[in-house]
C-alpha atoms as a PDB file:
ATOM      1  CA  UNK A   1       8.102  -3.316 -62.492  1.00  0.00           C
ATOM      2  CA  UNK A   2       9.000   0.193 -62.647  1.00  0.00           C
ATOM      3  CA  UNK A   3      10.480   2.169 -59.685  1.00  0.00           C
ATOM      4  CA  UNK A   4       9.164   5.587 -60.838  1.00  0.00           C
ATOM      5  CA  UNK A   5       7.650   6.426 -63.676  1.00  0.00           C
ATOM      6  CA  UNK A   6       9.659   9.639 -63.913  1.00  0.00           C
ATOM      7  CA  UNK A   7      12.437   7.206 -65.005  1.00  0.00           C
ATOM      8  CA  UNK A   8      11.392   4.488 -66.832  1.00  0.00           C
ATOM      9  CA  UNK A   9      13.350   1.402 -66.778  1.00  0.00           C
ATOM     10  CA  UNK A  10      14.919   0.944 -69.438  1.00  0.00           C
ATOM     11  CA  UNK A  11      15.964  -2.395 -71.591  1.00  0.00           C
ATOM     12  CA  UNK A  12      19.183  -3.486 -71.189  1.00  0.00           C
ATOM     13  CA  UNK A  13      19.321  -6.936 -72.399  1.00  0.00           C
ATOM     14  CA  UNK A  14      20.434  -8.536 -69.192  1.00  0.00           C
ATOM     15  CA  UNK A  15      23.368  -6.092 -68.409  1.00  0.00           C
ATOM     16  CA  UNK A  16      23.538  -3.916 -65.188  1.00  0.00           C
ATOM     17  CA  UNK A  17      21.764  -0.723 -65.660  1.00  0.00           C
ATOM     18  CA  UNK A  18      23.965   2.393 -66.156  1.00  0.00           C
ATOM     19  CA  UNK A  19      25.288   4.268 -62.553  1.00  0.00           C
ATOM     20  CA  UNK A  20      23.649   7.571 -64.021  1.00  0.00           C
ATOM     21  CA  UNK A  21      20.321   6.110 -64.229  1.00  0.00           C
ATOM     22  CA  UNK A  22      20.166   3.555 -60.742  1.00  0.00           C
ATOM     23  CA  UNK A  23      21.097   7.394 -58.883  1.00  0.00           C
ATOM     24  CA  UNK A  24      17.966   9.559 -60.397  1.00  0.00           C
ATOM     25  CA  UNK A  25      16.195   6.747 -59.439  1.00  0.00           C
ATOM     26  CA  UNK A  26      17.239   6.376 -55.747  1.00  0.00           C
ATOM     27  CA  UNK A  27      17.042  10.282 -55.785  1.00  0.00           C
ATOM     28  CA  UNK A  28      14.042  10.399 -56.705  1.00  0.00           C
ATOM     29  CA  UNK A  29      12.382   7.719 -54.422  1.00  0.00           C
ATOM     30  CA  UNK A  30      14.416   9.558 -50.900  1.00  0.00           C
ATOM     31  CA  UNK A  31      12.925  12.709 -52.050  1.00  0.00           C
ATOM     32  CA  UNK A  32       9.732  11.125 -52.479  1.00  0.00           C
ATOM     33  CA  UNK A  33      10.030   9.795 -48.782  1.00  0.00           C
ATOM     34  CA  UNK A  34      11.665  13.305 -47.752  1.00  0.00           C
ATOM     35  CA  UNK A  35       8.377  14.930 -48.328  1.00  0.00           C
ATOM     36  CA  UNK A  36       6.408  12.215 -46.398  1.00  0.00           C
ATOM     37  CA  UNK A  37       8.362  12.462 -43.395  1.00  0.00           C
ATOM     38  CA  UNK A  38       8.026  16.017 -43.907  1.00  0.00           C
ATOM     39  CA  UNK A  39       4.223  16.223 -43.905  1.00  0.00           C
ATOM     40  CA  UNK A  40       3.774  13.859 -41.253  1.00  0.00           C
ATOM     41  CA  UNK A  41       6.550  15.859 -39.045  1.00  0.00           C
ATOM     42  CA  UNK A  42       4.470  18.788 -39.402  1.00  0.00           C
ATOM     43  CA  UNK A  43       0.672  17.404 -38.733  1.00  0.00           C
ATOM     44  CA  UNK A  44       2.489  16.040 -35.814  1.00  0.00           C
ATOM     45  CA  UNK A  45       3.720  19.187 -34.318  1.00  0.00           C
ATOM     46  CA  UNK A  46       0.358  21.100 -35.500  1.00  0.00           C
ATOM     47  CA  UNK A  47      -1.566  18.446 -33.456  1.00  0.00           C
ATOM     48  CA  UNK A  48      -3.216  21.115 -30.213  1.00  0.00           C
ATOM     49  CA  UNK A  49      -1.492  20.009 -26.695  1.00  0.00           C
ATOM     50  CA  UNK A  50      -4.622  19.373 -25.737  1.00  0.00           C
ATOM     51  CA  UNK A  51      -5.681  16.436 -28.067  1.00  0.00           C
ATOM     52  CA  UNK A  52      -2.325  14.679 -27.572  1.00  0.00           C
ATOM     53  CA  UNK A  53      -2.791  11.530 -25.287  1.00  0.00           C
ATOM     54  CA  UNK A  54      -0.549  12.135 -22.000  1.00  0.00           C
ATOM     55  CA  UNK A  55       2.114  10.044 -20.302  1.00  0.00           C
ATOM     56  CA  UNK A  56       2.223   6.675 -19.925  1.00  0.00           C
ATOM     57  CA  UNK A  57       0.070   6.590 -15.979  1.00  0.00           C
ATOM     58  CA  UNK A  58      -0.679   9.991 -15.834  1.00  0.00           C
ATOM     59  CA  UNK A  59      -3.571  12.374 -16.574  1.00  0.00           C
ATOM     60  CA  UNK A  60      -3.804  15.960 -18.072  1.00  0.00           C
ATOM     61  CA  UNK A  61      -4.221  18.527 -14.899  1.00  0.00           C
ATOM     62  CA  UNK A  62      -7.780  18.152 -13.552  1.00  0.00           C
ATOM     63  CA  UNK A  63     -10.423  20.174 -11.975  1.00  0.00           C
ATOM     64  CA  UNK A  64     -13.411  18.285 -10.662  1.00  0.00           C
ATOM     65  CA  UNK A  65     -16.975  20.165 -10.802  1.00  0.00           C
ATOM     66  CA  UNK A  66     -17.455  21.459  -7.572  1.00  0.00           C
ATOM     67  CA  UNK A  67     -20.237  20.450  -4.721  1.00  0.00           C
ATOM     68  CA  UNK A  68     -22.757  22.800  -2.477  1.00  0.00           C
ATOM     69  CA  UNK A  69     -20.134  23.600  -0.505  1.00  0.00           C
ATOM     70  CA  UNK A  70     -17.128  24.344  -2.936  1.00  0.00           C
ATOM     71  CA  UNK A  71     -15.096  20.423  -2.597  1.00  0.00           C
ATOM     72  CA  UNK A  72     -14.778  18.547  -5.463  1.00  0.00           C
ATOM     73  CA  UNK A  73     -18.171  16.479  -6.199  1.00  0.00           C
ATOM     74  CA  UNK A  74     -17.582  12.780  -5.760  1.00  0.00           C
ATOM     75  CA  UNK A  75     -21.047  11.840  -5.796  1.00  0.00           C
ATOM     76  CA  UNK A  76     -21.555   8.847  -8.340  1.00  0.00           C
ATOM     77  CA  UNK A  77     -20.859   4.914  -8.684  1.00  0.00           C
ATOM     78  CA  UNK A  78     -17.368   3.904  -8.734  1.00  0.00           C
ATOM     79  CA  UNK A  79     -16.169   0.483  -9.287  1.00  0.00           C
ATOM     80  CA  UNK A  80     -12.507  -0.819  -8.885  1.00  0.00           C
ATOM     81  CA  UNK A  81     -11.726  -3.165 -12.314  1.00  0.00           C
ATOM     82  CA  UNK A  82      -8.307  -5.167 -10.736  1.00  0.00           C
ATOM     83  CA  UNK A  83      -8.127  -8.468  -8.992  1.00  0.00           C
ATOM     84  CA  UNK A  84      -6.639  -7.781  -5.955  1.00  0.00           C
ATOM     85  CA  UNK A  85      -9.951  -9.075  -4.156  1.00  0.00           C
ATOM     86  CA  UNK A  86      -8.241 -12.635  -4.678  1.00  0.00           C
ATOM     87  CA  UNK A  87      -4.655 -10.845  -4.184  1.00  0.00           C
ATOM     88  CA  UNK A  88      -3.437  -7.964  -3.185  1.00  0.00           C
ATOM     89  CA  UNK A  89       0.223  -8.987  -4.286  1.00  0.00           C
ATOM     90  CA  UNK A  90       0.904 -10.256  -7.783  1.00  0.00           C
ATOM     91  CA  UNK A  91      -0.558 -13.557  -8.692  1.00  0.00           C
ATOM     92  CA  UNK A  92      -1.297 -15.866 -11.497  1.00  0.00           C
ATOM     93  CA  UNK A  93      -3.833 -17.000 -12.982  1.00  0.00           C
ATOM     94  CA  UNK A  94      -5.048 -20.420 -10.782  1.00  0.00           C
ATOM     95  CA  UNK A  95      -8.239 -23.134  -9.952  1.00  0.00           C
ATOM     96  CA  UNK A  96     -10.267 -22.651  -7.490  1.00  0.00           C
ATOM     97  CA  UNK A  97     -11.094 -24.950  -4.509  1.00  0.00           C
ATOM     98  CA  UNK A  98     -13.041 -27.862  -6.093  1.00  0.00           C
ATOM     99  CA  UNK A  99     -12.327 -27.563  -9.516  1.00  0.00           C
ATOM    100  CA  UNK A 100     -13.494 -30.833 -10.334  1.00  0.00           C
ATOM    101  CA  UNK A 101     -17.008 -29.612  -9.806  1.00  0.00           C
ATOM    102  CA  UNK A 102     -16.721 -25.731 -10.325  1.00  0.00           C
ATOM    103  CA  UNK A 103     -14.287 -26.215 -13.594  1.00  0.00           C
ATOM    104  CA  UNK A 104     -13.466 -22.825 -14.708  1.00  0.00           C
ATOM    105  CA  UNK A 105     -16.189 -20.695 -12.898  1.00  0.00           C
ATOM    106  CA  UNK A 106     -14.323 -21.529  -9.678  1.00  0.00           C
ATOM    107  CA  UNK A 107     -11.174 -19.804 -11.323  1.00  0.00           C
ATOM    108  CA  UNK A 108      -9.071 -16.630 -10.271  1.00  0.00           C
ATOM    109  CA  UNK A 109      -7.391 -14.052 -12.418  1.00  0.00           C
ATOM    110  CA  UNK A 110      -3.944 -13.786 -12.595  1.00  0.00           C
ATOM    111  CA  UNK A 111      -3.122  -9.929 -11.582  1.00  0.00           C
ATOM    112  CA  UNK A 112      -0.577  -7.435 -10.722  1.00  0.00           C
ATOM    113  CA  UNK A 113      -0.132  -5.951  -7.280  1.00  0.00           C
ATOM    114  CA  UNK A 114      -1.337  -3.119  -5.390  1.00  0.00           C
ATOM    115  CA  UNK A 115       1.105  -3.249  -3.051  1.00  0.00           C
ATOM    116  CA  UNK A 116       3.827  -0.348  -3.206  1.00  0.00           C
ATOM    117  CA  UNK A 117       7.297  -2.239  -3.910  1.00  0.00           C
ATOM    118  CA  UNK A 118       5.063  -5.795  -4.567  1.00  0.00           C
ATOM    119  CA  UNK A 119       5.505  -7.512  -1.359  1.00  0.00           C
ATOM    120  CA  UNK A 120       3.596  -6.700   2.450  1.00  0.00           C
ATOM    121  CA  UNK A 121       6.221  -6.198   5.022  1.00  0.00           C
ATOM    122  CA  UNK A 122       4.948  -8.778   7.280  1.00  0.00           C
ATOM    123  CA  UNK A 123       7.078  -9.622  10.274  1.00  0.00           C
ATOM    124  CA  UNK A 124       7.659 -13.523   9.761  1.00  0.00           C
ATOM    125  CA  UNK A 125       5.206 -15.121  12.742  1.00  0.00           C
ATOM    126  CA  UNK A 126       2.682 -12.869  10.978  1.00  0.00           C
ATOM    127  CA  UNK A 127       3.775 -14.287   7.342  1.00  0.00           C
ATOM    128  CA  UNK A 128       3.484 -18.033   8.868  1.00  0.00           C
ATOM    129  CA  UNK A 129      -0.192 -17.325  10.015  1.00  0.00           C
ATOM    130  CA  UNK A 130      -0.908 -15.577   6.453  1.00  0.00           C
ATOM    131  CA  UNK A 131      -0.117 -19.073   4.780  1.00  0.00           C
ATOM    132  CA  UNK A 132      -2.097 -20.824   7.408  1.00  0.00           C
ATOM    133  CA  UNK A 133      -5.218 -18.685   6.322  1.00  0.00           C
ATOM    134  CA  UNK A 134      -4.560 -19.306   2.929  1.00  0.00           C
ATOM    135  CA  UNK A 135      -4.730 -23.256   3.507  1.00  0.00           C
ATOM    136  CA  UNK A 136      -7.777 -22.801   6.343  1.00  0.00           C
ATOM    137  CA  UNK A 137      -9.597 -20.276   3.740  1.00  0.00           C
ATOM    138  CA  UNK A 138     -12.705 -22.657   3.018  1.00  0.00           C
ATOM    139  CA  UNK A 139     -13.016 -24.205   6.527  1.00  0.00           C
ATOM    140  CA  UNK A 140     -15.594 -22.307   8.369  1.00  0.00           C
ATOM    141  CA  UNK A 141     -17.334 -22.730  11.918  1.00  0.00           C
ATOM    142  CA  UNK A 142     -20.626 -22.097  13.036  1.00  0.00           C
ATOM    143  CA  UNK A 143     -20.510 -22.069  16.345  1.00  0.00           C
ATOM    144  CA  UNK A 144     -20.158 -19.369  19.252  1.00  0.00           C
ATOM    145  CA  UNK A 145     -16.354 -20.120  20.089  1.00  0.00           C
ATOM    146  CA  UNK A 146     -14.771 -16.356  19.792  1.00  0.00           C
ATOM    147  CA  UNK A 147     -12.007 -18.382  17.444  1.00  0.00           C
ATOM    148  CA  UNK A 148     -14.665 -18.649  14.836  1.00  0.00           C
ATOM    149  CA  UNK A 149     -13.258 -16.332  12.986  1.00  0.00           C
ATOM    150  CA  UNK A 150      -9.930 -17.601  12.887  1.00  0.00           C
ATOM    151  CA  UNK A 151     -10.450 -19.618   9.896  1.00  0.00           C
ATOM    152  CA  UNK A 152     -11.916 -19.356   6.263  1.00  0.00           C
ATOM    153  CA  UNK A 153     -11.972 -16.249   4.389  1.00  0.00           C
ATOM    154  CA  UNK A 154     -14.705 -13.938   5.871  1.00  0.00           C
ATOM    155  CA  UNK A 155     -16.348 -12.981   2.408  1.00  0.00           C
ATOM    156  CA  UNK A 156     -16.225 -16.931   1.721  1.00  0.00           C
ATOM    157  CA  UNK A 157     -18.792 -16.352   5.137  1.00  0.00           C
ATOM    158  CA  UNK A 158     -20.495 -13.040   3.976  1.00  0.00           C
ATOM    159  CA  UNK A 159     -19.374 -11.345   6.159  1.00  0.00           C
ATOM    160  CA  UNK A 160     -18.962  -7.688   5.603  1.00  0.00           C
ATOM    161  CA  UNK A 161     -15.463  -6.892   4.121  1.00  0.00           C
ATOM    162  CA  UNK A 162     -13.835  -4.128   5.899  1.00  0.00           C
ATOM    163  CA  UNK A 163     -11.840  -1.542   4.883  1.00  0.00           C
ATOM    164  CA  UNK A 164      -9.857  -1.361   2.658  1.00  0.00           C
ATOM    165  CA  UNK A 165     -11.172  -4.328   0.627  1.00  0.00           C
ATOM    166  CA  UNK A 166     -14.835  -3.512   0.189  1.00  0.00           C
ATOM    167  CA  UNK A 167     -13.626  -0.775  -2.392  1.00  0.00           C
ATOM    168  CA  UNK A 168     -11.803  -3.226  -4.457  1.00  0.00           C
ATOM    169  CA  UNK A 169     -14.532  -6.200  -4.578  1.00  0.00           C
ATOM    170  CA  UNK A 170     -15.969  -7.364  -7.957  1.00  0.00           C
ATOM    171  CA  UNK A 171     -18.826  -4.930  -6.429  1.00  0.00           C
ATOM    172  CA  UNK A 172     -19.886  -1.293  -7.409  1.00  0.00           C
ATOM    173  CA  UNK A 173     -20.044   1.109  -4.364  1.00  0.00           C
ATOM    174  CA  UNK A 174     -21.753   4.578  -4.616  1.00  0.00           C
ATOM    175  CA  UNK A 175     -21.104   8.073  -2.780  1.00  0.00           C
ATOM    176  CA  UNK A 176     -23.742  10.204  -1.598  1.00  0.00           C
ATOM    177  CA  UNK A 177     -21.713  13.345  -0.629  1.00  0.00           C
ATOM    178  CA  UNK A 178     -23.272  15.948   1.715  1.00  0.00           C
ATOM    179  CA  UNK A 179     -20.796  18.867   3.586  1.00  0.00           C
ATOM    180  CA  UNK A 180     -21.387  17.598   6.974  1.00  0.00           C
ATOM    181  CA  UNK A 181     -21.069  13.629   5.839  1.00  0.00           C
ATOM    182  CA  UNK A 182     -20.225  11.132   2.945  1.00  0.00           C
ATOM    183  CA  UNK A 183     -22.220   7.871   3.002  1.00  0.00           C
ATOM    184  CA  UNK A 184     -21.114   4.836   1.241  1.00  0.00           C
ATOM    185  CA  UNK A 185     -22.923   2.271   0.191  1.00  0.00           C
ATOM    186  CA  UNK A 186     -21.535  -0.956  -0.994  1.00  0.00           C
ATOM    187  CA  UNK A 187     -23.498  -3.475  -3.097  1.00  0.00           C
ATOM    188  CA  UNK A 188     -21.803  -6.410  -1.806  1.00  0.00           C
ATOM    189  CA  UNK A 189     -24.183  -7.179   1.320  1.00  0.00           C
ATOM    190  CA  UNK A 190     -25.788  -4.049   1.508  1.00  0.00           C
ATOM    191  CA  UNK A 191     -22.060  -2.620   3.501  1.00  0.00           C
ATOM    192  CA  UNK A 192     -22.220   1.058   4.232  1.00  0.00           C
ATOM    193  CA  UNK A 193     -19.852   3.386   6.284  1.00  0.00           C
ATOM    194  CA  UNK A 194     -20.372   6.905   7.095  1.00  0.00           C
ATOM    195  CA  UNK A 195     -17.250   9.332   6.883  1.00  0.00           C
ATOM    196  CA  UNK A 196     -17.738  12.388   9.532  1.00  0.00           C
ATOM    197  CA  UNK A 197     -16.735  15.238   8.167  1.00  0.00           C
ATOM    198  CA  UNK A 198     -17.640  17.690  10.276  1.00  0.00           C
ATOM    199  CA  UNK A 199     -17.732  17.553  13.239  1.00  0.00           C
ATOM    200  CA  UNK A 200     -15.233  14.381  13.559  1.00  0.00           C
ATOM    201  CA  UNK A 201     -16.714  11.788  16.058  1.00  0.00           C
ATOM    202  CA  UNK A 202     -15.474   9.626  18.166  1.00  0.00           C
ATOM    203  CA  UNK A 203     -15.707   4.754  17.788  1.00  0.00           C
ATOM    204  CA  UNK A 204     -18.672   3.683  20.293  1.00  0.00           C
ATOM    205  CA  UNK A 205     -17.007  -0.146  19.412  1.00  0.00           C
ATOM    206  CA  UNK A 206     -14.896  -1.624  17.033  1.00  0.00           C
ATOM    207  CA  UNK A 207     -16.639  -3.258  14.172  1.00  0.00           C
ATOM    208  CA  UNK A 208     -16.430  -4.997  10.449  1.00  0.00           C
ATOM    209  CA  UNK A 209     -16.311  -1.749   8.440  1.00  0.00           C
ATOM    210  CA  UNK A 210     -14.921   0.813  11.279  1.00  0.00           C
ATOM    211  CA  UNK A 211     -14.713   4.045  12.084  1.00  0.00           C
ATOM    212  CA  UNK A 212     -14.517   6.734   9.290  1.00  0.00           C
ATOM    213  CA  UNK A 213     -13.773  10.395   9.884  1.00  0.00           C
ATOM    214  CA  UNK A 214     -12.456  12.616   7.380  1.00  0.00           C
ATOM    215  CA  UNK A 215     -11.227  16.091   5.996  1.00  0.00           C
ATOM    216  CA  UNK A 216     -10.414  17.854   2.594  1.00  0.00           C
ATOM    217  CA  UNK A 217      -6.648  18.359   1.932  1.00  0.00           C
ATOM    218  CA  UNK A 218      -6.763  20.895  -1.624  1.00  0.00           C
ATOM    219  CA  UNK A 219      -9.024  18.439  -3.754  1.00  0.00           C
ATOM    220  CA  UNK A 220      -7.848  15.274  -2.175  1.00  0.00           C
ATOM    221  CA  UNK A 221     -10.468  13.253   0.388  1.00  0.00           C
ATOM    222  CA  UNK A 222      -8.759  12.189   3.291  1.00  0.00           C
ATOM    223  CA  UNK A 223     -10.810   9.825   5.421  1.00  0.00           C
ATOM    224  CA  UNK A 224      -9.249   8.424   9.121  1.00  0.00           C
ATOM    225  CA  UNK A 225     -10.670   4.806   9.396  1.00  0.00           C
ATOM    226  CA  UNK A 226      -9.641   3.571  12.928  1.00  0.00           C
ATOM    227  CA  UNK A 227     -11.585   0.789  15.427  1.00  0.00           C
ATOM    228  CA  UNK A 228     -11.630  -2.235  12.913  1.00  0.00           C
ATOM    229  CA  UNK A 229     -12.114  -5.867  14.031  1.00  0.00           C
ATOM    230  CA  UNK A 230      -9.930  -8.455  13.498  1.00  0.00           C
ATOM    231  CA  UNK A 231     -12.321 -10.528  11.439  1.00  0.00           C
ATOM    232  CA  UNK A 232     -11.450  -9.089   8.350  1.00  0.00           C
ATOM    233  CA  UNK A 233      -8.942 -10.160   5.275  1.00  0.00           C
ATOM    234  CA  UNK A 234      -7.728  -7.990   2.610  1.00  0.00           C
ATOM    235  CA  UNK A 235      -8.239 -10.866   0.064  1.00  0.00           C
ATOM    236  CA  UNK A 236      -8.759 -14.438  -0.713  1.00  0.00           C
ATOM    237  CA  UNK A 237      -5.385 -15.458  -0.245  1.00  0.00           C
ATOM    238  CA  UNK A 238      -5.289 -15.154   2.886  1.00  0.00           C
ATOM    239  CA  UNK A 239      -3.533 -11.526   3.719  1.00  0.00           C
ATOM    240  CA  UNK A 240      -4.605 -10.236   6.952  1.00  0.00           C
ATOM    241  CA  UNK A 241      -4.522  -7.587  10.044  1.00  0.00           C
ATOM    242  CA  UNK A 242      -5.186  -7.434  14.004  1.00  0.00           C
ATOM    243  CA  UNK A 243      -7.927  -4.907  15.628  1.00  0.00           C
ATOM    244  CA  UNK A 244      -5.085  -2.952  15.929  1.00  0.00           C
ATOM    245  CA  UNK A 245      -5.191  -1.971  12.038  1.00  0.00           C
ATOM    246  CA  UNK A 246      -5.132   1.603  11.553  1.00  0.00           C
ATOM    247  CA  UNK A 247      -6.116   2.423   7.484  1.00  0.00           C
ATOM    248  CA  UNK A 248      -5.638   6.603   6.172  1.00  0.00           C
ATOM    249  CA  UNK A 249      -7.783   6.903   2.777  1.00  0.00           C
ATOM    250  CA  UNK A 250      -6.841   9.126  -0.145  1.00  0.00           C
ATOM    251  CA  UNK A 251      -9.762   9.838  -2.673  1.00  0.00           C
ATOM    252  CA  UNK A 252      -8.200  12.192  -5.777  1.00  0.00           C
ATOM    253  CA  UNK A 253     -10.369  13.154  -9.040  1.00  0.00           C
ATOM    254  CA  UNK A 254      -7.983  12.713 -11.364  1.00  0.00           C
ATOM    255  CA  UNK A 255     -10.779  13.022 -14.623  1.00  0.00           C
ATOM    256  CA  UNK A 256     -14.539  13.470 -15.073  1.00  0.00           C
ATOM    257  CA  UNK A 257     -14.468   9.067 -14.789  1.00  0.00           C
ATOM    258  CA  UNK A 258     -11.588   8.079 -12.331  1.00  0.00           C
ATOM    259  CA  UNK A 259     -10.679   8.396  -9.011  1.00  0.00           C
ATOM    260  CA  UNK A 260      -6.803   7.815  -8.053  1.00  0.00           C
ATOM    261  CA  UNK A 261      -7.640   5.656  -4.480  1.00  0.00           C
ATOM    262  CA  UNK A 262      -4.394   4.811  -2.103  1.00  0.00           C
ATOM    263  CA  UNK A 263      -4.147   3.639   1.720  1.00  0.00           C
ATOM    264  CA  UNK A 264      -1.799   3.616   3.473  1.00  0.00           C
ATOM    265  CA  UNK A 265      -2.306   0.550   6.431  1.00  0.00           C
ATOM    266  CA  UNK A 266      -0.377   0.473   9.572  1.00  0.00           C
ATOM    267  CA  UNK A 267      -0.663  -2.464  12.058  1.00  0.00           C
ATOM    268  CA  UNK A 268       2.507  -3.065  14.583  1.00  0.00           C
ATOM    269  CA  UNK A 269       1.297  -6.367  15.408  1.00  0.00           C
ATOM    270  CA  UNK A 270       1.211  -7.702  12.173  1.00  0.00           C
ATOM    271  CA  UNK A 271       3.202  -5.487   9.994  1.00  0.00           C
ATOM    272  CA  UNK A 272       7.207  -4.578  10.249  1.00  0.00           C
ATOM    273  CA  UNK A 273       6.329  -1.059   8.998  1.00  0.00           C
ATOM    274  CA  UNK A 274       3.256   0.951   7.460  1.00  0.00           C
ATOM    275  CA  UNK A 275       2.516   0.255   3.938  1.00  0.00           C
ATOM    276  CA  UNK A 276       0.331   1.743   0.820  1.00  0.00           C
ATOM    277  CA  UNK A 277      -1.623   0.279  -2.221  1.00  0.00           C
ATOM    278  CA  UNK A 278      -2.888   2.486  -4.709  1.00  0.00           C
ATOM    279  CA  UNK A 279      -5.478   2.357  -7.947  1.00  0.00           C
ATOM    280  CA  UNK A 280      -7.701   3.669  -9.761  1.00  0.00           C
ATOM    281  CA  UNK A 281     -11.679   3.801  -9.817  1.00  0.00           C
ATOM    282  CA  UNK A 282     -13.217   4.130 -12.244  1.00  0.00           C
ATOM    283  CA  UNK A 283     -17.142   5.620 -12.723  1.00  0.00           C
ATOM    284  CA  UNK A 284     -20.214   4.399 -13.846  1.00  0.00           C
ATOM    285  CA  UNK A 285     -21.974   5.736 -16.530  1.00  0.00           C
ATOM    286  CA  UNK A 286     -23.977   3.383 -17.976  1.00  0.00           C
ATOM    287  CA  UNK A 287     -27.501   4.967 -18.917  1.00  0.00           C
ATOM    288  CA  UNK A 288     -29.946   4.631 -15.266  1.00  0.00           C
ATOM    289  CA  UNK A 289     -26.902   2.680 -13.661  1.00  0.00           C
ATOM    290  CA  UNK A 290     -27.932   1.660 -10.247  1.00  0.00           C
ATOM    291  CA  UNK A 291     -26.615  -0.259  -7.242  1.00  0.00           C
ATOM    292  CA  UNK A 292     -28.609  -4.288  -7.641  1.00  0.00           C
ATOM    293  CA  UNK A 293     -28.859  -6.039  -4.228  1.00  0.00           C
ATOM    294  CA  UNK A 294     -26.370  -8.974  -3.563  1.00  0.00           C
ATOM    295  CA  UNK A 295     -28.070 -10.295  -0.067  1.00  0.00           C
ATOM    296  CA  UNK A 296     -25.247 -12.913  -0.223  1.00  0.00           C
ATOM    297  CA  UNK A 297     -26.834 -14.425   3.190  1.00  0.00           C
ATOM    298  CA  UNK A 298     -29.243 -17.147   1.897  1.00  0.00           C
ATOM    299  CA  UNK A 299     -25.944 -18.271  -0.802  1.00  0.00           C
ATOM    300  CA  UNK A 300     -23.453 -19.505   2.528  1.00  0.00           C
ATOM    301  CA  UNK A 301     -26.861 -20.998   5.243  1.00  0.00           C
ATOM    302  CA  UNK A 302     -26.046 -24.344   3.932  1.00  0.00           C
ATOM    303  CA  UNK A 303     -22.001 -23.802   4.514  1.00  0.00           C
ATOM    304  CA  UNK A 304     -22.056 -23.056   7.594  1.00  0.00           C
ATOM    305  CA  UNK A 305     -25.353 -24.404   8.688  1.00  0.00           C
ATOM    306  CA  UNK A 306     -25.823 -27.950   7.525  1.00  0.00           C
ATOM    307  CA  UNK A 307     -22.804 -29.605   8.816  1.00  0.00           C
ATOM    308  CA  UNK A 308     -24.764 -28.977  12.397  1.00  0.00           C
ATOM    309  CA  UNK A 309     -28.045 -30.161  11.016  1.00  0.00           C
ATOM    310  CA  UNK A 310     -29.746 -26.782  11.520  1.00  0.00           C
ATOM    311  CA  UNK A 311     -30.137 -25.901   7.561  1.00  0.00           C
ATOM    312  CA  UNK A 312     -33.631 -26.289   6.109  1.00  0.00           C
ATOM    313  CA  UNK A 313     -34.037 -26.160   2.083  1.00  0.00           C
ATOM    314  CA  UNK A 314     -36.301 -23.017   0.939  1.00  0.00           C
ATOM    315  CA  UNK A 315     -39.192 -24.804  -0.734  1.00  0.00           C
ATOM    316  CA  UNK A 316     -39.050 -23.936  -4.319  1.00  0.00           C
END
């Protein structure tokens, strides 16, 4: 085979091939590969700033189109894609409860956490009772005994998620953004919260999804979620607050599809210190994309009903 045919090889009956011809051969293949570098240097540099993709985790500076009032427009579907619903620290991969008769469709995603620095800063009675709910997460009562809620996980029960979780479910939520007050609706159960923008109101009663009240800080949504039950988890495994849970929201366009979400959660009974999770959402835009009912209600009557002999079968 010949190297280049600028300089044919020559025959040389077996001998080594002469220094003078092995160096215009080498010479001419690194100027060969001089030019290529060359050329590709300078597409490279020609490329516009603009088309160049940006840093690993971060976005090109963003202005989101503006609402009736002049604040960005967050009015859409968003939809968190990370697993933090069955973990809000890192986790692996793992079976389900029952996976003798669920197999793999009882099955949770291994997943990366949320959780600044990895790890909630529990204070350790409050870790011991974490890994108690995490053992106790499919045992449910149905009775009126206030420690109903003590045990199982509550979306295990339908119950309504709370906040922070309900924007991480499996479940799309959508924003209906007015100046005076942002509605969310959740899919999951039909949840919905309304932030109070102005003027700022005041908690009648705690309750499952809480109080929301919020303000604009440059193009940043900051919403003030106070008056939260204790009924609530953060996730399946078992992670957990007291009523006395006290959750700051941070909405931030960060491009015409995703919204950079963080909270910051402070609890003094539970907690030795505030802490924050962040990540992104992402919207939507599936042609006619809509919201689909999950009544989740008629999926747990049997659960929690039947072991006191007060579930009937729908007729089919």
């Amino acid at each position: 085979m010949e190297l280049n045919p600028k300089y044919p090889t020559p025959k040389w009956g077996g001998h080594r091939p002469p220094l003078q011809w092995a160096i215009k051969t080498v010479g001419a293949v690194c100027d060969r590969a001089l030019v290529i570098a060359t050329i590709v240097t300078l597409c490279i540099t020609a490329t516009p700033a603009a088309a160049q993709a940006p840093a690993a985790g971060l976005f090109p500076a963003y202005t989101a189109p503006r609402a009736i009032d002049g604040k960005p427009n967050l009015n859409g579907i968003w939809q968190a894609f990370i697993t933090a619903n069955w973990d809000v620290e890192a986790h692996p991969a793992q079976a389900g409860p029952h996976p003798e008769i669920m197999g793999v469709w009882g099955a949770g995603p291994g997943g990366q956490s949320i959780v600044e620095g990895g790890v909630i800063p529990y204070k350790p009675e409050a870790l011991a009772k974490k890994k108690e709910n995490l053992e106790k997460r499919t045992a449910v009562k149905a009775t009126n005994d206030p420690h109903r809620y003590d045990t199982g996980d509550p979306e295990l029960q339908c119950y309504r998620p709370g906040v922070p979780r309900a924007n991480y479910m499996p479940f799309p939520f959508q924003i209906f953004q007015t100046p005076l007050e942002i509605l969310m609706v959740y899919e999951y159960k039909g949840a919905v919260r309304t932030i109070y923008m102005d003027p700022h109101r005041e908690a009648p009663t705690d309750s499952w999804m809480g109080w929301s009240n919020g303000h604009w800080e440059g193009d940043t949504l900051v919403v003030d979620v106070t008056a939260l039950n204790d009924h609530t988890w953060f996730d399946r495994a078992g992670n957990y607050h007291s009523d006395a849970l006290h959750v700051v929201e941070r909405y931030t366009p960060i491009s015409p599809y995703h919204l950079k979400y963080e909270a910051t959660i402070e609890d003094p009974n539970v907690f030795t210190r505030p802490w924050k999770i962040s990540f992104p959402l992402y919207r939507r835009v599936e042609e006619n994309v809509q919201l689909v009912e999950f009544n989740c209600v008629p999926f747990v009557e049997e659960l929690m009903y039947g072991p006191l002999g007060l579930y009937k079968p729908p007729s089919r």
